[in-house]
N, C-alpha and C. Protein backbone atom coordinates (compact mmCIF):
# COMPACT_ATOMS: atom_id res chain seq x y z
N UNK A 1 -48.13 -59.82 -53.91
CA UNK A 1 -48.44 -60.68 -52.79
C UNK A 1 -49.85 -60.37 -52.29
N UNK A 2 -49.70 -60.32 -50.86
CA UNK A 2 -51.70 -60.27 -50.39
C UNK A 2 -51.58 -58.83 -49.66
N UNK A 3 -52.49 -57.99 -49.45
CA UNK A 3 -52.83 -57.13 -49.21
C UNK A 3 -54.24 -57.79 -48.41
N UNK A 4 -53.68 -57.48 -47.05
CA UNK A 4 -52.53 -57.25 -45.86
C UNK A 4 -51.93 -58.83 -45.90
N UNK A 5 -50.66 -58.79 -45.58
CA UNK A 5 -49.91 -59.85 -45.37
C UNK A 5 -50.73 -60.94 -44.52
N UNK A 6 -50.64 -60.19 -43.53
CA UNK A 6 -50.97 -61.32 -42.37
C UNK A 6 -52.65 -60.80 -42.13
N UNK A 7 -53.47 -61.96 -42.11
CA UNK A 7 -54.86 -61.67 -41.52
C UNK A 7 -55.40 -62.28 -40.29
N UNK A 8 -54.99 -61.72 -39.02
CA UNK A 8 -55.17 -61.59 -37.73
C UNK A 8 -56.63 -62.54 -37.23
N UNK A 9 -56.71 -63.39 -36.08
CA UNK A 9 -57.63 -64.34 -36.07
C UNK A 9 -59.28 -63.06 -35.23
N UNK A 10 -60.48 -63.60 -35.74
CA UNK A 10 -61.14 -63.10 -35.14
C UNK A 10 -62.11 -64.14 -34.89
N UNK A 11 -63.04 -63.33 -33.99
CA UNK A 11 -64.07 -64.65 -33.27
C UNK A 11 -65.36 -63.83 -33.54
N UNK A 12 -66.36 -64.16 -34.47
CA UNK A 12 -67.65 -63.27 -34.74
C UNK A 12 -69.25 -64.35 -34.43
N UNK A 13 -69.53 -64.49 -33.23
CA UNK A 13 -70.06 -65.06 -32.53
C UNK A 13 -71.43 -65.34 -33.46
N UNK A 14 -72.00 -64.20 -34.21
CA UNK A 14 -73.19 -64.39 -34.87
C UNK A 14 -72.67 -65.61 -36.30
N UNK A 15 -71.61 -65.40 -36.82
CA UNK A 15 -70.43 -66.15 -38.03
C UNK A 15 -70.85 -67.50 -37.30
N UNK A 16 -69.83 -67.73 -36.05
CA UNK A 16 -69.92 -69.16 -36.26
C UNK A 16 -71.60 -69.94 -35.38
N UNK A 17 -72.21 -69.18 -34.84
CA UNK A 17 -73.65 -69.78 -35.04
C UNK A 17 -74.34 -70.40 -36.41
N UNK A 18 -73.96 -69.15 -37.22
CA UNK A 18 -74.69 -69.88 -38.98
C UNK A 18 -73.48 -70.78 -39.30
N UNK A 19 -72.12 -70.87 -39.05
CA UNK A 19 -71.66 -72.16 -39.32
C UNK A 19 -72.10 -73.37 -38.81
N UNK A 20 -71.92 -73.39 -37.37
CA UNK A 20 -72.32 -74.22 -37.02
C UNK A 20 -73.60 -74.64 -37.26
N UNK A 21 -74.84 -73.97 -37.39
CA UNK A 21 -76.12 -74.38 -38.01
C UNK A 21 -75.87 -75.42 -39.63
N UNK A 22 -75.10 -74.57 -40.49
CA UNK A 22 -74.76 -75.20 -41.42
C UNK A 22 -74.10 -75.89 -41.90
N UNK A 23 -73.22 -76.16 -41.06
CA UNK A 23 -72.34 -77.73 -40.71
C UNK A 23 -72.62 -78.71 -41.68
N UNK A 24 -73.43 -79.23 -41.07
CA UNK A 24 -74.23 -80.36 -42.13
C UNK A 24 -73.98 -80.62 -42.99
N UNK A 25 -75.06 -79.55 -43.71
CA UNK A 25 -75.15 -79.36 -45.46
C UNK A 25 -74.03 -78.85 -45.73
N UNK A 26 -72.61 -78.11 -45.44
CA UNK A 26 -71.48 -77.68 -46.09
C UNK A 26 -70.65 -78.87 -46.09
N UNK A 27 -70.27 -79.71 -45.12
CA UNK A 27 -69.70 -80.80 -44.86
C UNK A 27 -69.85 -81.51 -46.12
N UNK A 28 -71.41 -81.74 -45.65
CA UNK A 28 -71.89 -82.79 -46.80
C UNK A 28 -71.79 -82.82 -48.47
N UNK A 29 -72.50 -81.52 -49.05
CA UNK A 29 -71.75 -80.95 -50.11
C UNK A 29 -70.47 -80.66 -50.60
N UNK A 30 -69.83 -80.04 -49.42
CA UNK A 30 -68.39 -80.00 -50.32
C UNK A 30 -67.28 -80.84 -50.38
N UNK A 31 -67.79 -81.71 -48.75
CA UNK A 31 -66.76 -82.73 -48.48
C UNK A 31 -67.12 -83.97 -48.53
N UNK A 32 -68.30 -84.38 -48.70
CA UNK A 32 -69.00 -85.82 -48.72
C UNK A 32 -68.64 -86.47 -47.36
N UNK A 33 -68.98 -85.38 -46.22
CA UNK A 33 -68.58 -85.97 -44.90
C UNK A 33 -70.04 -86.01 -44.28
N UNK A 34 -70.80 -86.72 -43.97
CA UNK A 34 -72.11 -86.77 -43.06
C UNK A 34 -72.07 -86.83 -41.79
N UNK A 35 -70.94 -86.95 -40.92
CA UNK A 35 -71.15 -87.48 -40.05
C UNK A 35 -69.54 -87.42 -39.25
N UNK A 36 -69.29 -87.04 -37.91
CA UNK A 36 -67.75 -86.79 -37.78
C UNK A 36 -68.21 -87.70 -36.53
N UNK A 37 -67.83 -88.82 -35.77
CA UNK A 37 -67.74 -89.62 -34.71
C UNK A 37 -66.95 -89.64 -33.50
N UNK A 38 -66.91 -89.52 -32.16
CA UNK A 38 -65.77 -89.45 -31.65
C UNK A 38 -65.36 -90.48 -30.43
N UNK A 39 -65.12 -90.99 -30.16
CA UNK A 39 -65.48 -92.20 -28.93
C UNK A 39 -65.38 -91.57 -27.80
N UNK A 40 -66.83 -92.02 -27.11
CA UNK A 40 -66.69 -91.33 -25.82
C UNK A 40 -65.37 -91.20 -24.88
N UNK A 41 -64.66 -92.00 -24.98
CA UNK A 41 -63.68 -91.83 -23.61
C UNK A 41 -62.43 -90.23 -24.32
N UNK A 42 -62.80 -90.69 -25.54
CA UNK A 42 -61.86 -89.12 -25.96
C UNK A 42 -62.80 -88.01 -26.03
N UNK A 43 -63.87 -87.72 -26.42
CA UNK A 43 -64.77 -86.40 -26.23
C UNK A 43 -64.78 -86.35 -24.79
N UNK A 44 -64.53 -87.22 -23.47
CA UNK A 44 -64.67 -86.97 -22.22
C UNK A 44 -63.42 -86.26 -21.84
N UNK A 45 -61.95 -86.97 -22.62
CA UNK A 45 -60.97 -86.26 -22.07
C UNK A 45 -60.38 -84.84 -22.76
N UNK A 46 -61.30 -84.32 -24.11
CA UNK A 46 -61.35 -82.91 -24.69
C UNK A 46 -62.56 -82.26 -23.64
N UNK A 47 -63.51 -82.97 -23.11
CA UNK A 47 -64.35 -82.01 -22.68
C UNK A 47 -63.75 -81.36 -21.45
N UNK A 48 -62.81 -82.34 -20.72
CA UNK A 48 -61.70 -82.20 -19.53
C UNK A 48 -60.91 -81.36 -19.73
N UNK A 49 -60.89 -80.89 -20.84
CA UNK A 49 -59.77 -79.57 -21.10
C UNK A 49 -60.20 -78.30 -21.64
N UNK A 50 -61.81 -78.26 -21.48
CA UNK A 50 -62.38 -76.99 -22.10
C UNK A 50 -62.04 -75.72 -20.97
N UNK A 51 -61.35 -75.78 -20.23
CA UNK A 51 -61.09 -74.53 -19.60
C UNK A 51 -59.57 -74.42 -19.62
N UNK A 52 -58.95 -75.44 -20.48
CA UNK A 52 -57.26 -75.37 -20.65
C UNK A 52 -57.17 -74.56 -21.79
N UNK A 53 -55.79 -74.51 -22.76
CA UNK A 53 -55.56 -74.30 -24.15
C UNK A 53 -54.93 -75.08 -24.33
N UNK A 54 -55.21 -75.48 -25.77
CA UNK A 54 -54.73 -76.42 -26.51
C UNK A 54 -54.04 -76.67 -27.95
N UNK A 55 -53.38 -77.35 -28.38
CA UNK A 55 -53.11 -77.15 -29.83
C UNK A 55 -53.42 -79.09 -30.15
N UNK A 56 -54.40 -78.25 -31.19
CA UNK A 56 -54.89 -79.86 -31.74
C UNK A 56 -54.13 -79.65 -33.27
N UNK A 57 -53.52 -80.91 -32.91
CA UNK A 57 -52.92 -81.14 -34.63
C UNK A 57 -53.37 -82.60 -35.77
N UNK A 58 -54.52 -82.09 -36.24
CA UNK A 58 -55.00 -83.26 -36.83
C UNK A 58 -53.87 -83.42 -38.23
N UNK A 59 -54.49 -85.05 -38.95
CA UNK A 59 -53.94 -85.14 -40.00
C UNK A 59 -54.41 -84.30 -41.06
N UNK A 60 -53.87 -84.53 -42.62
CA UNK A 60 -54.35 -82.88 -43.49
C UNK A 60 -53.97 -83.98 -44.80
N UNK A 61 -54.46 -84.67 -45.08
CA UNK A 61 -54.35 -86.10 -46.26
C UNK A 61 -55.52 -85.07 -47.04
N UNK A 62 -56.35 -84.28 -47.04
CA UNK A 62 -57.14 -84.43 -48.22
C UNK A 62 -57.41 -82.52 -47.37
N UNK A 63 -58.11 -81.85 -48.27
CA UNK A 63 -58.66 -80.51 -48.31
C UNK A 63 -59.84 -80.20 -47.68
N UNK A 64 -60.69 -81.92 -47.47
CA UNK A 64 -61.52 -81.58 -46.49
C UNK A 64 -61.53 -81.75 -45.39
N UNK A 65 -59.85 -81.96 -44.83
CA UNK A 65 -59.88 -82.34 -43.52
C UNK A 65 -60.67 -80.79 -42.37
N UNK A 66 -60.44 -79.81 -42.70
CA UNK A 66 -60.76 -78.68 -41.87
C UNK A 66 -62.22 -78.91 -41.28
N UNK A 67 -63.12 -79.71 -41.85
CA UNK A 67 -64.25 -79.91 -41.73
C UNK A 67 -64.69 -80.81 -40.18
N UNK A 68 -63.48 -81.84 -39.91
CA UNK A 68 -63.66 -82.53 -39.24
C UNK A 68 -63.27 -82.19 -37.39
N UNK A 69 -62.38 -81.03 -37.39
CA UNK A 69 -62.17 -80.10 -36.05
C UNK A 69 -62.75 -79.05 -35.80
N UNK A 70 -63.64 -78.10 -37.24
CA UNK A 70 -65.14 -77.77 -36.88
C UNK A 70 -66.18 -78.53 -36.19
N UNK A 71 -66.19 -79.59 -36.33
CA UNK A 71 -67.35 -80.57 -36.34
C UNK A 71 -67.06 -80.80 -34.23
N UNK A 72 -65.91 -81.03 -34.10
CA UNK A 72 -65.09 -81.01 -32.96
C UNK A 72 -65.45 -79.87 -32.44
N UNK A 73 -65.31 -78.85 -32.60
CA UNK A 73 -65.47 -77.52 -32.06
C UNK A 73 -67.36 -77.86 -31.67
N UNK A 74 -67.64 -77.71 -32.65
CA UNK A 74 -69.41 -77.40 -32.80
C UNK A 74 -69.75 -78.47 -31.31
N UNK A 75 -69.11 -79.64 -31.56
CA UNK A 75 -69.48 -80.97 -30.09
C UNK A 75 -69.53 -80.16 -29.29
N UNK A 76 -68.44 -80.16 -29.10
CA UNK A 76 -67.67 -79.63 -27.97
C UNK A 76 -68.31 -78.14 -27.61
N UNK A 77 -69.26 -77.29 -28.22
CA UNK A 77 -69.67 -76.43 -27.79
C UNK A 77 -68.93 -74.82 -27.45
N UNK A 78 -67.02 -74.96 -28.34
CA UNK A 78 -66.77 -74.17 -28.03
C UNK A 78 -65.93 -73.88 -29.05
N UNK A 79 -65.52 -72.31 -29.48
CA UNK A 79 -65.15 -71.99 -30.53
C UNK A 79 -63.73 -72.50 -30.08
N UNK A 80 -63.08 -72.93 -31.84
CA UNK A 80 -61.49 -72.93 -32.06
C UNK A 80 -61.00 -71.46 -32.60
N UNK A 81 -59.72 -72.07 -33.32
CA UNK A 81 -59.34 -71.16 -33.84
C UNK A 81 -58.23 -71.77 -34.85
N UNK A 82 -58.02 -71.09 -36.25
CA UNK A 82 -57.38 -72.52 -37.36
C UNK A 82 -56.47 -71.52 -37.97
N UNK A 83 -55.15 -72.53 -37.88
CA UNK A 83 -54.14 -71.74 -38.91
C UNK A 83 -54.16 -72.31 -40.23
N UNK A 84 -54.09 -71.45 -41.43
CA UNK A 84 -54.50 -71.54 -42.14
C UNK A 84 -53.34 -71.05 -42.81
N UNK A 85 -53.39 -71.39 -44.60
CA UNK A 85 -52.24 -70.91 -45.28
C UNK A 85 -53.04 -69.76 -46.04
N UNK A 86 -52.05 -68.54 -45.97
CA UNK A 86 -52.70 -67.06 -46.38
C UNK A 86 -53.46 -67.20 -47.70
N UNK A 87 -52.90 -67.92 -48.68
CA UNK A 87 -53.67 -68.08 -49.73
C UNK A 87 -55.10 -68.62 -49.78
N UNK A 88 -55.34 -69.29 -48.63
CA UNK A 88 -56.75 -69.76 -48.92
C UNK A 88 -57.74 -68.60 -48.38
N UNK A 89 -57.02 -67.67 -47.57
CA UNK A 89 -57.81 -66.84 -46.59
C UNK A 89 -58.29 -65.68 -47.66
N UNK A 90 -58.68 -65.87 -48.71
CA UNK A 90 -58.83 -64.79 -49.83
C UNK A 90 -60.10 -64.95 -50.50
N UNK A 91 -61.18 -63.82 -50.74
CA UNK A 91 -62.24 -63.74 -50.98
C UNK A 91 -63.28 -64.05 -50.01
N UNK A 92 -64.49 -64.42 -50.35
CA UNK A 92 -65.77 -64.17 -49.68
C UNK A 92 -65.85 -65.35 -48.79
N UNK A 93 -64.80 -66.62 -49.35
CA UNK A 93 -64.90 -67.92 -48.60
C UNK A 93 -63.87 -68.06 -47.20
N UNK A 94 -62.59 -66.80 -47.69
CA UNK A 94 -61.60 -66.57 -46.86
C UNK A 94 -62.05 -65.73 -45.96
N UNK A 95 -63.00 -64.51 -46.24
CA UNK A 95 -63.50 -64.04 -45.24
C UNK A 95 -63.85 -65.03 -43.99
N UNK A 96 -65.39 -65.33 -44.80
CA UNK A 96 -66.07 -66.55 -43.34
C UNK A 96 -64.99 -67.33 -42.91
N UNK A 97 -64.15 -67.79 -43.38
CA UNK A 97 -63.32 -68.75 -42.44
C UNK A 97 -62.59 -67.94 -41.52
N UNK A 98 -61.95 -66.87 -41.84
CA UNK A 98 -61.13 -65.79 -41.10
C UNK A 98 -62.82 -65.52 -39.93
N UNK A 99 -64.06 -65.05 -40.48
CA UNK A 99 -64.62 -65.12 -38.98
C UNK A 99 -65.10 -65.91 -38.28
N UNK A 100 -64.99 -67.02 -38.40
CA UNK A 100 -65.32 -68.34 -37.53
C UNK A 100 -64.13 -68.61 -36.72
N UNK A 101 -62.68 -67.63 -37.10
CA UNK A 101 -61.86 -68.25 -36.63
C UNK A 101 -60.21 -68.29 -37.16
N UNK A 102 -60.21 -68.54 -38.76
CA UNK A 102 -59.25 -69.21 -39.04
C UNK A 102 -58.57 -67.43 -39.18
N UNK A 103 -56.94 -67.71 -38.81
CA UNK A 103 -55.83 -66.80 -39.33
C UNK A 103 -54.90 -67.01 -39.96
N UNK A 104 -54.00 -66.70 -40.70
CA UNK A 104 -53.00 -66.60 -41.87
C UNK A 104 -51.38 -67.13 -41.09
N UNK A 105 -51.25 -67.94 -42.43
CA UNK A 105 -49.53 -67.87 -41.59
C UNK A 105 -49.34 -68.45 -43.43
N UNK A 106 -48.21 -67.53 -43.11
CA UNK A 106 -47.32 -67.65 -44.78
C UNK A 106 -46.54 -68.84 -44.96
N UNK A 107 -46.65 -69.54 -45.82
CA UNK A 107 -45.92 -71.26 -45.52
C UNK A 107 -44.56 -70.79 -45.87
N UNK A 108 -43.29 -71.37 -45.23
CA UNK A 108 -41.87 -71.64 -45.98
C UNK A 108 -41.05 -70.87 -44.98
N UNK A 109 -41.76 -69.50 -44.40
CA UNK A 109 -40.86 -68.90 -43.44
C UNK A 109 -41.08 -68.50 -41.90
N UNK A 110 -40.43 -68.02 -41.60
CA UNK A 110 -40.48 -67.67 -40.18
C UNK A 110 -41.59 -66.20 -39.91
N UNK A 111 -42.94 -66.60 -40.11
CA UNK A 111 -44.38 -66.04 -39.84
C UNK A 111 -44.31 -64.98 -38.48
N UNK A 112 -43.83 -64.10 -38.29
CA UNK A 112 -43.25 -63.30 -37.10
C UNK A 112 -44.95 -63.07 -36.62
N UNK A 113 -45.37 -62.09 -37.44
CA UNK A 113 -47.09 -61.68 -36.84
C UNK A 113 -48.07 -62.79 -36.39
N UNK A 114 -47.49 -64.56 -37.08
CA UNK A 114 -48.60 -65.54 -37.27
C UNK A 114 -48.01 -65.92 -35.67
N UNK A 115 -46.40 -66.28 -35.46
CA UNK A 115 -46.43 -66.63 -34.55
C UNK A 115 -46.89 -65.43 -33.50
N UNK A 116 -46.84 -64.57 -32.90
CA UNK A 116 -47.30 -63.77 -32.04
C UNK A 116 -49.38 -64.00 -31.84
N UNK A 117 -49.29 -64.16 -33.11
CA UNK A 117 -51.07 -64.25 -32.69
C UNK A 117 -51.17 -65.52 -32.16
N UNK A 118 -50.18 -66.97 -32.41
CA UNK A 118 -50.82 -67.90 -32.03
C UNK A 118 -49.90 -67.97 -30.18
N UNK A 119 -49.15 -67.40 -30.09
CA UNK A 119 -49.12 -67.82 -29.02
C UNK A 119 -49.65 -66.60 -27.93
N UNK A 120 -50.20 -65.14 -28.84
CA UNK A 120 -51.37 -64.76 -28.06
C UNK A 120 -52.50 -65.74 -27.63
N UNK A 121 -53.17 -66.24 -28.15
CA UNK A 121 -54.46 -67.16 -28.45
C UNK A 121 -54.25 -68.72 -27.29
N UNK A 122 -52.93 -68.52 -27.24
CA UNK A 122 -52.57 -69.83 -26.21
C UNK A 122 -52.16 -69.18 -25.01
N UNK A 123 -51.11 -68.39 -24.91
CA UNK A 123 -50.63 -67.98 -23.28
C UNK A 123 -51.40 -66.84 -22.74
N UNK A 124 -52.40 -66.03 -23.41
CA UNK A 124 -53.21 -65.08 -22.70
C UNK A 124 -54.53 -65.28 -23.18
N UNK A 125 -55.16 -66.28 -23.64
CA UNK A 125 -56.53 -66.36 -23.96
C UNK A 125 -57.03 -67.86 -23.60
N UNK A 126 -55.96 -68.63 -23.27
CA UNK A 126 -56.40 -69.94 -22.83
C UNK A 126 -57.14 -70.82 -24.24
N UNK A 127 -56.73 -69.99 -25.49
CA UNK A 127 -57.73 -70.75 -26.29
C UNK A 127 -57.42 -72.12 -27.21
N UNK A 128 -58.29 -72.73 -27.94
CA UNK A 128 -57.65 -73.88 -28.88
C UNK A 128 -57.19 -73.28 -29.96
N UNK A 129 -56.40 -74.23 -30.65
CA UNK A 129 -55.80 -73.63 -31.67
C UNK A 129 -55.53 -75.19 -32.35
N UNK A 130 -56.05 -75.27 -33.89
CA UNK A 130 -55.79 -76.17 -34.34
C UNK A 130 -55.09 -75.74 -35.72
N UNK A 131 -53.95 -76.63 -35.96
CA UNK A 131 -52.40 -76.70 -36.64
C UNK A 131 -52.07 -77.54 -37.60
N UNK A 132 -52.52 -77.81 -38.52
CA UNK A 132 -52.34 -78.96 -39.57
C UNK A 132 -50.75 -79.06 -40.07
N UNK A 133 -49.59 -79.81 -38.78
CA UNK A 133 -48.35 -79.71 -39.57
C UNK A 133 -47.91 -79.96 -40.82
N UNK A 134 -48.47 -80.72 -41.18
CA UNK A 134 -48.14 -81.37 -42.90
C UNK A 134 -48.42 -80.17 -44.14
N UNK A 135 -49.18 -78.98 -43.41
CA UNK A 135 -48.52 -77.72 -43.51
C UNK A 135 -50.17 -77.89 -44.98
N UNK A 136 -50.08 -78.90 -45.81
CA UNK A 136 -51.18 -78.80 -46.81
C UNK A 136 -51.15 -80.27 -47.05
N UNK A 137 -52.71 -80.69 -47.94
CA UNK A 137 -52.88 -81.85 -47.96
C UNK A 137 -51.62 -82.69 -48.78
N UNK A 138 -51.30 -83.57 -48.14
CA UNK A 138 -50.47 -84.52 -48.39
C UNK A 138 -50.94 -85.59 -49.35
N UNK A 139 -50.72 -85.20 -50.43
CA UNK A 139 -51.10 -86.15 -51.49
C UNK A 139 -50.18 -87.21 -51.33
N UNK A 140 -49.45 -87.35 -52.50
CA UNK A 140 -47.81 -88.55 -52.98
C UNK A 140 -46.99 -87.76 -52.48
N UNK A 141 -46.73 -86.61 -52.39
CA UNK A 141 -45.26 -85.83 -51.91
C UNK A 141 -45.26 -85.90 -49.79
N UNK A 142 -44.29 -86.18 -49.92
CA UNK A 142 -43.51 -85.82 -48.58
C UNK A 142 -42.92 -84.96 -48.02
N UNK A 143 -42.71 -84.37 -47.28
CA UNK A 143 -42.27 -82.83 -47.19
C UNK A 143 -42.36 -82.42 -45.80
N UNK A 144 -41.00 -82.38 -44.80
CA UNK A 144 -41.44 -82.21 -43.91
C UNK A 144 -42.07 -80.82 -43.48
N UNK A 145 -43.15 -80.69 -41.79
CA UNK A 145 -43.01 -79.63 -41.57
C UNK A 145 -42.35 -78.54 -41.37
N UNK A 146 -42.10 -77.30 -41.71
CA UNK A 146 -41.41 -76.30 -41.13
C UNK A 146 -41.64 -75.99 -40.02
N UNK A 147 -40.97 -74.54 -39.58
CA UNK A 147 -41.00 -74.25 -38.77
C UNK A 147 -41.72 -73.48 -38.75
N UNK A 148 -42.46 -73.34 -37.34
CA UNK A 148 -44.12 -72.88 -37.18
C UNK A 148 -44.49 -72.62 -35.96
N UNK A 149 -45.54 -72.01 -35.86
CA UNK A 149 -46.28 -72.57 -34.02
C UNK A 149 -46.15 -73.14 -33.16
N UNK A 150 -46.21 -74.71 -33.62
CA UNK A 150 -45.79 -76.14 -32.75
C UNK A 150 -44.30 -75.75 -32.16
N UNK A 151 -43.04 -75.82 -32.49
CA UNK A 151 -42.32 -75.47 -31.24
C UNK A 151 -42.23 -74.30 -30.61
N UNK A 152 -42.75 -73.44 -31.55
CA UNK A 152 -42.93 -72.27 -30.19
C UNK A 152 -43.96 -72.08 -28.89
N UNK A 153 -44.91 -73.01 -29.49
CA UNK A 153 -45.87 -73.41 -28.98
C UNK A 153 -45.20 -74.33 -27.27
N UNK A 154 -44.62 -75.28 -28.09
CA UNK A 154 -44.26 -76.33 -26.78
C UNK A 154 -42.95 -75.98 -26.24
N UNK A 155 -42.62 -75.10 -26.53
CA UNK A 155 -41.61 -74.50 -25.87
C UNK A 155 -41.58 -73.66 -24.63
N UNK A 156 -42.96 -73.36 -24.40
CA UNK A 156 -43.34 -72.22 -23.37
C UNK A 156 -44.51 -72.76 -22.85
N UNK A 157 -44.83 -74.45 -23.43
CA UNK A 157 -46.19 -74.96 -22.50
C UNK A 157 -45.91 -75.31 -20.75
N UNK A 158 -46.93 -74.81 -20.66
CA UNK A 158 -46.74 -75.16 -19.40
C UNK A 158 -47.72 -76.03 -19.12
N UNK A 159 -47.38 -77.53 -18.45
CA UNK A 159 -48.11 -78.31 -18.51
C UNK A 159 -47.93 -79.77 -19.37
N UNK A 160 -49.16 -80.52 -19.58
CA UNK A 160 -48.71 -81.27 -20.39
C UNK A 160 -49.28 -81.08 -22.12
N UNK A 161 -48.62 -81.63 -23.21
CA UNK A 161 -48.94 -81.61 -24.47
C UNK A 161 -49.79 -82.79 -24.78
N UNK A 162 -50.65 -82.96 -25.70
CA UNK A 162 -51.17 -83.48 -25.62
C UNK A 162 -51.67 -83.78 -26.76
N UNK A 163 -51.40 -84.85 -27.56
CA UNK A 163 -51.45 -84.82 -29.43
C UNK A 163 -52.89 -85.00 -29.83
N UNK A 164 -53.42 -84.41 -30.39
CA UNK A 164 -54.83 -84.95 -30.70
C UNK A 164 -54.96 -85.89 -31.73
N UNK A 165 -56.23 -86.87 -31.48
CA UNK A 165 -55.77 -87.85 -32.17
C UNK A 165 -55.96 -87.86 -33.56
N UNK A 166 -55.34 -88.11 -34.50
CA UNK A 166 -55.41 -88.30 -36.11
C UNK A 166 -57.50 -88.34 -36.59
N UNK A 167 -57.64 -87.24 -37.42
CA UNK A 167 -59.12 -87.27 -37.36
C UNK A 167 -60.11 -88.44 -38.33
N UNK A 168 -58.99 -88.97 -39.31
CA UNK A 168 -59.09 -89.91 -40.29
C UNK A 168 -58.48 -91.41 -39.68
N UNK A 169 -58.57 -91.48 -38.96
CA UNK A 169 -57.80 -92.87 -38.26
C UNK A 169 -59.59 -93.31 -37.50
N UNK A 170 -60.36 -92.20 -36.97
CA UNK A 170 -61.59 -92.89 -36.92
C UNK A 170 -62.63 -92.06 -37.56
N UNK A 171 -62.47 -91.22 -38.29
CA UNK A 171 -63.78 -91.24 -39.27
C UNK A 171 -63.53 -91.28 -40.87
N UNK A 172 -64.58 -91.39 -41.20
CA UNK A 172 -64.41 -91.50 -43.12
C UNK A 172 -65.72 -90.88 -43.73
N UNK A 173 -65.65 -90.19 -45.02
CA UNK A 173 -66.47 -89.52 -45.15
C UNK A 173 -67.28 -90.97 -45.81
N UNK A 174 -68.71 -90.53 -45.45
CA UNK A 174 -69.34 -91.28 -46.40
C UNK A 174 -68.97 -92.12 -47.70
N UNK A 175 -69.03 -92.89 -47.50
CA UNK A 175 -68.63 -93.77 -49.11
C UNK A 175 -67.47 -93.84 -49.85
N UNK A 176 -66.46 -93.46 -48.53
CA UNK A 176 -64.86 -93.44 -48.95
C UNK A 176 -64.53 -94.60 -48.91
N UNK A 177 -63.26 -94.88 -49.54
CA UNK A 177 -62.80 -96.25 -49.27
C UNK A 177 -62.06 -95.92 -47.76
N UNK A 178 -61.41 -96.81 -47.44
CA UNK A 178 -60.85 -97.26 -46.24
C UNK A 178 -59.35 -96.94 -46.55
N UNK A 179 -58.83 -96.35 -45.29
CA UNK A 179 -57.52 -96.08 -45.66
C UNK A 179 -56.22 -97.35 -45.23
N UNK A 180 -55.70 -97.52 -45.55
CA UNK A 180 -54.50 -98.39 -44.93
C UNK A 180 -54.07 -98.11 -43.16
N UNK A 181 -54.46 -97.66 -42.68
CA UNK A 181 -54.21 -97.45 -40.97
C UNK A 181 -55.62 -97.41 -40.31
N UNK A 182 -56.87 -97.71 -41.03
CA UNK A 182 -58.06 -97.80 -40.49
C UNK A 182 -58.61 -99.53 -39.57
């Protein structure tokens, strides 16, 4: 298996400066995304919640969706934080993502350490936390989510929930076709 199981979220302030500087060109290269859009009346009502916590759950149709709630973060001027499946969190690419942010949760079971960090990160840090339920990109297969974060999450919110909206319903990477709900 992985050595260490679980890899704990961190926040390395100098990390996500050169991400965010390099946004752009990584987007652009790896994801053929130029450009992430957001309509003002919704960047007004995320900017309305930068002193709340949150769990943003975008859609996860393709591998470059992660790109597009960075891009969100970077707007918005304030670090997230991304659950991630342990396998990707491995090597030099899993590093940087682990310090910009992203932490481990083992898909299929009941993540004891993943849940404790994420609802550290929500009930004593006030922070975001973004959750891709569809758990991995959703090609042709269907599959529902497990069990995860999200109800432990809304189980102990206090307040209101608040779905974020689907990130592919208004943007497209450059020179994609158009999806059927666009």
């Amino acid at each position: 298996m992985f050595n260490p199981m679980f890899v704990p979220p961190r926040h390395n302030p100098g990390m996500i400066r050169l991400a965010n500087l390099t946004l752009p060109l990584l987007a652009h290269f790896m994801g053929n995304i130029r450009d992430v859009q957001i309509p003002d009346e919704e960047f007004a009502h995320l900017e309305a919640l930068r002193d709340e916590r949150a769990i943003l759950t975008p859609n996860h149709p393709t591998g470059n969706d992660p790109f597009v709630p960075f891009f969100l973060s970077r707007k918005l001027r304030q670090p997230f934080h991304y659950l991630a499946a342990r396998e990707i969190l491995v090597g030099f690419k899993g590093w940087v993502m682990n310090q910009v942010g992203a932490y481990s949760v083992i898909r299929g079971i009941a993540d004891r350490p993943s849940l404790r960090a994420t609802r550290a990160l929500l009930a004593e840090q006030d922070r975001k936390v973004v959750i891709f339920p569809e758990v991995a990109p959703a090609r042709h297969r269907e599959r529902p989510a497990g069990p995860g974060a999200c109800p432990e999450a809304s189980d102990r919110a206090q307040g209101d929930l608040l779905p974020a909206p689907p990130p592919h319903r208004r943007t497209r990477a450059a020179g994609a076709r158009a999806r059927p709900w666009d």
